[in-house]
C-alpha atoms as a PDB file:
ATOM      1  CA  UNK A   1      62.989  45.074  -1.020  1.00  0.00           C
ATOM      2  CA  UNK A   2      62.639  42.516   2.084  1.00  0.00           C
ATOM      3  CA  UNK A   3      65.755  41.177   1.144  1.00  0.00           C
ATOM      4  CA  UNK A   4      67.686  44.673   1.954  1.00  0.00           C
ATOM      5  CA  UNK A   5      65.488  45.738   5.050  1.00  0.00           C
ATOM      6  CA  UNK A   6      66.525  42.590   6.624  1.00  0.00           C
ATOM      7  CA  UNK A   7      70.001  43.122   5.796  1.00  0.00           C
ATOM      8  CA  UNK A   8      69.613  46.783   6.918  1.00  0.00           C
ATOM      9  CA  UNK A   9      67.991  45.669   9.958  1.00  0.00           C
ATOM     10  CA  UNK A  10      71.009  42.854  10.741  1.00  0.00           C
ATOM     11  CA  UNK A  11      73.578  45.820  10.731  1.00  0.00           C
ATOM     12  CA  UNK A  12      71.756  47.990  12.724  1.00  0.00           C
ATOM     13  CA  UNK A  13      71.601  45.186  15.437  1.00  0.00           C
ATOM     14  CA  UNK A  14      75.111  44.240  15.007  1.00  0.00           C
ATOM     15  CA  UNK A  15      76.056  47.582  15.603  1.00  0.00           C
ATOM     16  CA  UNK A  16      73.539  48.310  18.691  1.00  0.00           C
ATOM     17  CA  UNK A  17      75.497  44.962  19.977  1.00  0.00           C
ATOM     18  CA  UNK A  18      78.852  45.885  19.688  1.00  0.00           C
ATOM     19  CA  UNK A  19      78.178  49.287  20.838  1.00  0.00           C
ATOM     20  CA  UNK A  20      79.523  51.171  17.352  1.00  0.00           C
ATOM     21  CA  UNK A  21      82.718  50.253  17.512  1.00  0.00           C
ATOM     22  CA  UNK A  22      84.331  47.679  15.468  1.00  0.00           C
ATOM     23  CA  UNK A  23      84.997  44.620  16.910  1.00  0.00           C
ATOM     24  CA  UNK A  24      87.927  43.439  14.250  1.00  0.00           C
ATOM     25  CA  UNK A  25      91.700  43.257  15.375  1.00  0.00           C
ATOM     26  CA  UNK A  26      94.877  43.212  12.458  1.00  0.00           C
ATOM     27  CA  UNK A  27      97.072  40.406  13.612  1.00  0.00           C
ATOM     28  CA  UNK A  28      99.818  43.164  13.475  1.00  0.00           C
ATOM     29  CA  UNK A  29      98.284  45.578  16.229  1.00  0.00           C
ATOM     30  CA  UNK A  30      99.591  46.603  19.124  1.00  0.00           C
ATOM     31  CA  UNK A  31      96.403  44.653  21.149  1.00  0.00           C
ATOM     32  CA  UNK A  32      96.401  41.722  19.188  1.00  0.00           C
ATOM     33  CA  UNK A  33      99.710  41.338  19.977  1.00  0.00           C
ATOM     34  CA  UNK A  34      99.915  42.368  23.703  1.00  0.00           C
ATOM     35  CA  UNK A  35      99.590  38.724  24.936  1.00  0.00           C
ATOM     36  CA  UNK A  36     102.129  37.865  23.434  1.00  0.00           C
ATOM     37  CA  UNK A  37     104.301  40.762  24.348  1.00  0.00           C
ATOM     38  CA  UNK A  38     103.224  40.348  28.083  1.00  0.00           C
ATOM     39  CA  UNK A  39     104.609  36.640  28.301  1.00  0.00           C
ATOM     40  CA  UNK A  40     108.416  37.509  26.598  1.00  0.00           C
ATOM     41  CA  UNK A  41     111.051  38.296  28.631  1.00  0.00           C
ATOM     42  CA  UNK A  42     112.934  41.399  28.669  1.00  0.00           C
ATOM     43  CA  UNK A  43     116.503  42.350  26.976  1.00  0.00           C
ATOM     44  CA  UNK A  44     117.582  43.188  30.364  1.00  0.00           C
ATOM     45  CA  UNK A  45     116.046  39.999  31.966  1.00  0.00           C
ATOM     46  CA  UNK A  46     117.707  37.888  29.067  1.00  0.00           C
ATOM     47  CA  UNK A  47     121.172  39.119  29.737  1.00  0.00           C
ATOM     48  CA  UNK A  48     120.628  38.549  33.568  1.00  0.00           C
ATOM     49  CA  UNK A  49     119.661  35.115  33.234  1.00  0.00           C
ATOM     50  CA  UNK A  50     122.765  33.974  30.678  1.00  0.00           C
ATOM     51  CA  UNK A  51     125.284  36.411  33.444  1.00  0.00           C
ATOM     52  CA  UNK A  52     123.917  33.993  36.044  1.00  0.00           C
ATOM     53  CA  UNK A  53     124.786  31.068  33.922  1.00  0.00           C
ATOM     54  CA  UNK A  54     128.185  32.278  32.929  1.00  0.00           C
ATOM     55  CA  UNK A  55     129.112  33.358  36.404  1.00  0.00           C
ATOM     56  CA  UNK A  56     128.930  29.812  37.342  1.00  0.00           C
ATOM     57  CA  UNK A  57     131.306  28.695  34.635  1.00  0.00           C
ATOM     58  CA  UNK A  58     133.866  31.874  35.153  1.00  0.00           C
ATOM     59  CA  UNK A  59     135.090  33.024  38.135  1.00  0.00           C
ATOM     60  CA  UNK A  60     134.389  36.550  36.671  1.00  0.00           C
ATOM     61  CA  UNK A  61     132.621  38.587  34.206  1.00  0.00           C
ATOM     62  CA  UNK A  62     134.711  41.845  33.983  1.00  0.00           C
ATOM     63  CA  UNK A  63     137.189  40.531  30.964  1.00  0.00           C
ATOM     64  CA  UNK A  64     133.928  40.047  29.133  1.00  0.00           C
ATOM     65  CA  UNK A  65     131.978  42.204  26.876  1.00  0.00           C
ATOM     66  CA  UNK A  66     128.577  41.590  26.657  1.00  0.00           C
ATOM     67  CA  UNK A  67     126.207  41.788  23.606  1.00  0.00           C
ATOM     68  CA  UNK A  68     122.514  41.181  23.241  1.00  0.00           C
ATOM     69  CA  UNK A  69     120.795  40.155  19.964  1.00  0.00           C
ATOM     70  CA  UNK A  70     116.937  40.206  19.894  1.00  0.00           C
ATOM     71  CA  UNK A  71     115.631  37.275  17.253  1.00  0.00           C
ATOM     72  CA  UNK A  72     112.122  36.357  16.803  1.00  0.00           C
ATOM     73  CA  UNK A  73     111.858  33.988  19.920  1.00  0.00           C
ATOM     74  CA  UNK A  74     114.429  34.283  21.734  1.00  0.00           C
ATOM     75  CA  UNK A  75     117.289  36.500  22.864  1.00  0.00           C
ATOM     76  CA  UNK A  76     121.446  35.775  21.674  1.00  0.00           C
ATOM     77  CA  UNK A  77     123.295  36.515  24.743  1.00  0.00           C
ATOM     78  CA  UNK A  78     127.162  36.687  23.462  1.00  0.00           C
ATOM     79  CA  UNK A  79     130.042  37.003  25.992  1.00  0.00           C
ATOM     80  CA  UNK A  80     133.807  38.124  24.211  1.00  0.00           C
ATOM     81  CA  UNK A  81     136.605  38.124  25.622  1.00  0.00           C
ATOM     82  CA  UNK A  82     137.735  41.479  25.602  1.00  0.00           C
ATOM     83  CA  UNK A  83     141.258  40.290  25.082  1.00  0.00           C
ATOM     84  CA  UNK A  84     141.071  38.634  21.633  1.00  0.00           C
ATOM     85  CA  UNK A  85     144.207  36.774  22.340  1.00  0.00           C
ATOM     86  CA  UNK A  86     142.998  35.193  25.246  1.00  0.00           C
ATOM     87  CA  UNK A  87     140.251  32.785  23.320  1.00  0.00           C
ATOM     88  CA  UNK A  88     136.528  33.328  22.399  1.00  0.00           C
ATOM     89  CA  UNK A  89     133.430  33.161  24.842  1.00  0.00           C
ATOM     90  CA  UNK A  90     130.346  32.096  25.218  1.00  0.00           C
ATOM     91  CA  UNK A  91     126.610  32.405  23.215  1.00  0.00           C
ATOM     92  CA  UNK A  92     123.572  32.044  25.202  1.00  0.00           C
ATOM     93  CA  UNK A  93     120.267  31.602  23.739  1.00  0.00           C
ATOM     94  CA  UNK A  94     117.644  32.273  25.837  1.00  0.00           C
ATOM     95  CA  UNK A  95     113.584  31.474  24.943  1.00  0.00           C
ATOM     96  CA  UNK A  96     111.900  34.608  24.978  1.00  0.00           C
ATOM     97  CA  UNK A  97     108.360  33.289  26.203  1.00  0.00           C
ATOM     98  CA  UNK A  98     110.132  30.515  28.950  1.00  0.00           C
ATOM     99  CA  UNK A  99     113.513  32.521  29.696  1.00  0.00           C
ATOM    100  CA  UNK A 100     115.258  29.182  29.702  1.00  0.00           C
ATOM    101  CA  UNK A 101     118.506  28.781  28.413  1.00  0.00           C
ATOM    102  CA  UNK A 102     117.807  26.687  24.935  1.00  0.00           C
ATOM    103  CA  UNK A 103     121.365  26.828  23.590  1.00  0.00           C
ATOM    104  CA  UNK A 104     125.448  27.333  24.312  1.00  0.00           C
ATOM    105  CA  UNK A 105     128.059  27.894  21.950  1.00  0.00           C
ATOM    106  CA  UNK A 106     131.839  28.268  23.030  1.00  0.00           C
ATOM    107  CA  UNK A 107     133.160  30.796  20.255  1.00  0.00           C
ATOM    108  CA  UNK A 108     136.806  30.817  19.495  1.00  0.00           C
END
């Protein structure tokens, strides 16, 4: 009988302390998570950094089409030619927490 006042008497102070409401978070939810969402980059920001990159390199963008691939950690930022015969393009990879530019691949 001690035994399970005590316990009954734990609970009701852990609940008194963390005023009813449960104090547990799911790795998957939305606020365990929101760090972590906070700190990535956009889709939009992605493509905007790898256009700045590839404007450097080409003295224009309009013969390019431009695709966006979200991954895990980072974003694949894919510039075709829209003139197949002309040659390939370019594939940025850009770090979704950093926004840096982690990998290029000339596609032909």
């Amino acid at each position: 009988m001690k035994h399970r006042l005590g316990l009954i008497c734990f609970c009701a102070i852990v609940l008194v302390s963390c005023n009813g409401k449960s104090t547990t978070q799911s790795p998957n939810t939305p606020e365990a998570n929101s760090s972590t969402r906070l700190t990535q980059i956009s889709q939009e920001q992605a493509v905007d950094i790898a256009k700045s990159q590839a404007i450097k390199e080409h003295e224009s963008l309009e013969k390019y089409d431009i695709k966006s691939v979200d991954n895990v950690s980072s974003w694949r930022v894919e510039f075709q030619l829209k003139d197949l015969s002309m040659g390939g393009g370019v594939i940025y990879t850009i770090d979704k927490r950093t926004g840096k530019i982690i990998a290029r691949q000339e596609t032909q």
